[in-house]
Protein backbone atom coordinates (compact mmCIF):
# COMPACT_ATOMS: atom_id res chain seq x y z
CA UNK A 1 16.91 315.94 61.34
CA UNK A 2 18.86 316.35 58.26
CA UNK A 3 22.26 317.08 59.98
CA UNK A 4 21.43 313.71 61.45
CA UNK A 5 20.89 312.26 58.16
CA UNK A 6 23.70 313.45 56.62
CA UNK A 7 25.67 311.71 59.96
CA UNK A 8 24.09 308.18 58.80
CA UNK A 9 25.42 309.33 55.62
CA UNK A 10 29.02 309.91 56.46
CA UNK A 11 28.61 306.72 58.63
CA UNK A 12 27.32 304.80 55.56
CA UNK A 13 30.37 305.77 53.42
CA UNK A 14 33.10 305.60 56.04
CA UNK A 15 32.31 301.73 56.62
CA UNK A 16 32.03 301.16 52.95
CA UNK A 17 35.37 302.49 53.22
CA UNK A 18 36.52 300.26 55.55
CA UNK A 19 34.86 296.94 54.74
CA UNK A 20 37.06 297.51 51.80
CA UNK A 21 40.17 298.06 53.00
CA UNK A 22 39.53 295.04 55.08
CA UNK A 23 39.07 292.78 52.03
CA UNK A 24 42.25 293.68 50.24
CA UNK A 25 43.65 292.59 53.62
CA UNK A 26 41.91 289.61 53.53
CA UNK A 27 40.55 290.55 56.89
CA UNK A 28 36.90 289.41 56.63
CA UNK A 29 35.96 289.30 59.95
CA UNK A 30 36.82 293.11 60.28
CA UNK A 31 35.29 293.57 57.02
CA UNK A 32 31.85 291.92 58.22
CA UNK A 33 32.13 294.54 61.36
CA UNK A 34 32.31 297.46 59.19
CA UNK A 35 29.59 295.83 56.65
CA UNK A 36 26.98 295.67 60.04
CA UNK A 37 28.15 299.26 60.47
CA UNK A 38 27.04 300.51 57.22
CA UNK A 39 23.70 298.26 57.02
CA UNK A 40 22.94 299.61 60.72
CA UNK A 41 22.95 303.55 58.88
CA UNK A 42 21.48 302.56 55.93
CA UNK A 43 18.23 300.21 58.52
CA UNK A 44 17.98 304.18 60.08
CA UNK A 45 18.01 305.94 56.51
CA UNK A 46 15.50 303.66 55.15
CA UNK A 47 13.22 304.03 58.51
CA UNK A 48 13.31 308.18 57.27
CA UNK A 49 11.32 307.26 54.19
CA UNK A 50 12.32 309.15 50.55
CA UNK A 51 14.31 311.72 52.75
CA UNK A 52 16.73 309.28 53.85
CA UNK A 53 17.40 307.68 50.59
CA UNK A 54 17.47 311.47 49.30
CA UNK A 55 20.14 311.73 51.61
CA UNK A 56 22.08 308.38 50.24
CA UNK A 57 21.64 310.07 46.83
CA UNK A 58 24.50 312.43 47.76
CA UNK A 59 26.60 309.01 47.48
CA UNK A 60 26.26 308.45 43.98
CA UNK A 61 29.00 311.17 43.24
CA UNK A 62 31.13 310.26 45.95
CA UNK A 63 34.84 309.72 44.86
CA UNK A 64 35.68 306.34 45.57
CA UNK A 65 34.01 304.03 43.30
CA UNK A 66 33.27 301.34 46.40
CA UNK A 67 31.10 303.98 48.07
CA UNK A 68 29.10 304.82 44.87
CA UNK A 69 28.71 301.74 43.91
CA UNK A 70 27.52 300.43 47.46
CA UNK A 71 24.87 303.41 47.51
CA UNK A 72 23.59 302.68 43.84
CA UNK A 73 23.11 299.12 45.49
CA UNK A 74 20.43 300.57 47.52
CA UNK A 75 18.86 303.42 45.72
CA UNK A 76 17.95 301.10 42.23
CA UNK A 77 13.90 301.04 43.09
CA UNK A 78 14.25 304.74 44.30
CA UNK A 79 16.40 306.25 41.53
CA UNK A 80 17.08 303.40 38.99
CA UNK A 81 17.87 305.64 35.90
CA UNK A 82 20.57 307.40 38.16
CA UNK A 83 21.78 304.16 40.18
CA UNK A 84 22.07 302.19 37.07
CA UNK A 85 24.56 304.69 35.07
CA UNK A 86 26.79 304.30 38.34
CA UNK A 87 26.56 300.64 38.58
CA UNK A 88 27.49 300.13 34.63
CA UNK A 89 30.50 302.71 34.86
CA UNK A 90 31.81 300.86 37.82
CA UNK A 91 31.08 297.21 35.94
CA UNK A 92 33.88 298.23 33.41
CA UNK A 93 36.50 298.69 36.21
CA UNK A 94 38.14 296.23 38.42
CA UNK A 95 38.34 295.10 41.57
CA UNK A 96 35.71 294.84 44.55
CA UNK A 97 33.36 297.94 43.14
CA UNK A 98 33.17 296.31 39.74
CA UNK A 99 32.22 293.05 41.08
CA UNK A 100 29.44 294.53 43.29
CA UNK A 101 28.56 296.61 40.48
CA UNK A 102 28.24 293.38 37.87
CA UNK A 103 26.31 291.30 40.58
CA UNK A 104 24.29 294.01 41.32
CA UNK A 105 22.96 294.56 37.61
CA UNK A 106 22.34 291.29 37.13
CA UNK A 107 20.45 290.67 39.97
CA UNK A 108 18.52 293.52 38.85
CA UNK A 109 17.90 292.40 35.51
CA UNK A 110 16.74 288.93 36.76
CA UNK A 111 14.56 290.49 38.78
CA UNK A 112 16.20 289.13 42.36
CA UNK A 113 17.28 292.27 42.97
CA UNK A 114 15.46 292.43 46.66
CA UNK A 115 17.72 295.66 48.87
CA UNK A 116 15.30 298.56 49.29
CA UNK A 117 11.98 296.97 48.23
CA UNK A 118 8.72 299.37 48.15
């Protein structure tokens, strides 16, 4: 079970990745495939309860500021105090993280945040 956790997890972060990539291309349509791609692995992490977003956790220290930033998307109920310190470091940056990072706190703070809800 976990080794297939931390698969969905690898899987999550890999199409982050990508989807990126595929918008400084300006390649949207590939960047939609790899956004289903991550959303699919983050439907099955979800479906595993605490353990899967657990799992996700790992993200929040992951290298590339897309990746965190995607994963503190999704963990804000779960592990706000952790997710939120991500999302404001990444707000001060530039490019697509900091964007996702900005929208993300706001919709938080207006309380339309709505990704992993209990």
């Amino acid at each position: 079970m976990v080794k297939d956790l931390k698969k969905l997890v690898d899987e999550f972060a890999e199409n982050v990745v990508a989807q990126t990539e595929a918008i400084k291309r300006g390649d949207a349509k590939t960047g939609n495939k790899h956004a289903n791609r991550y959303t699919a692995a983050l439907k099955k992490l979800r479906s595993e309860g605490d353990s899967g977003r657990d799992a996700l956790a790992v993200l929040l220290e992951h290298p590339r500021p897309d990746v965190r930033v995607k994963a503190a998307a999704f963990l804000l109920r779960y592990r706000t105090a952790e997710a939120k310190a991500v999302l404001e470091a990444a707000a001060s940056g530039d490019g697509v993280a900091a964007i996702g990072a900005l929208m993300t706190l706001k919709h938080w703070e207006e309380g339309t945040w709505n990704l992993d809800p209990a």
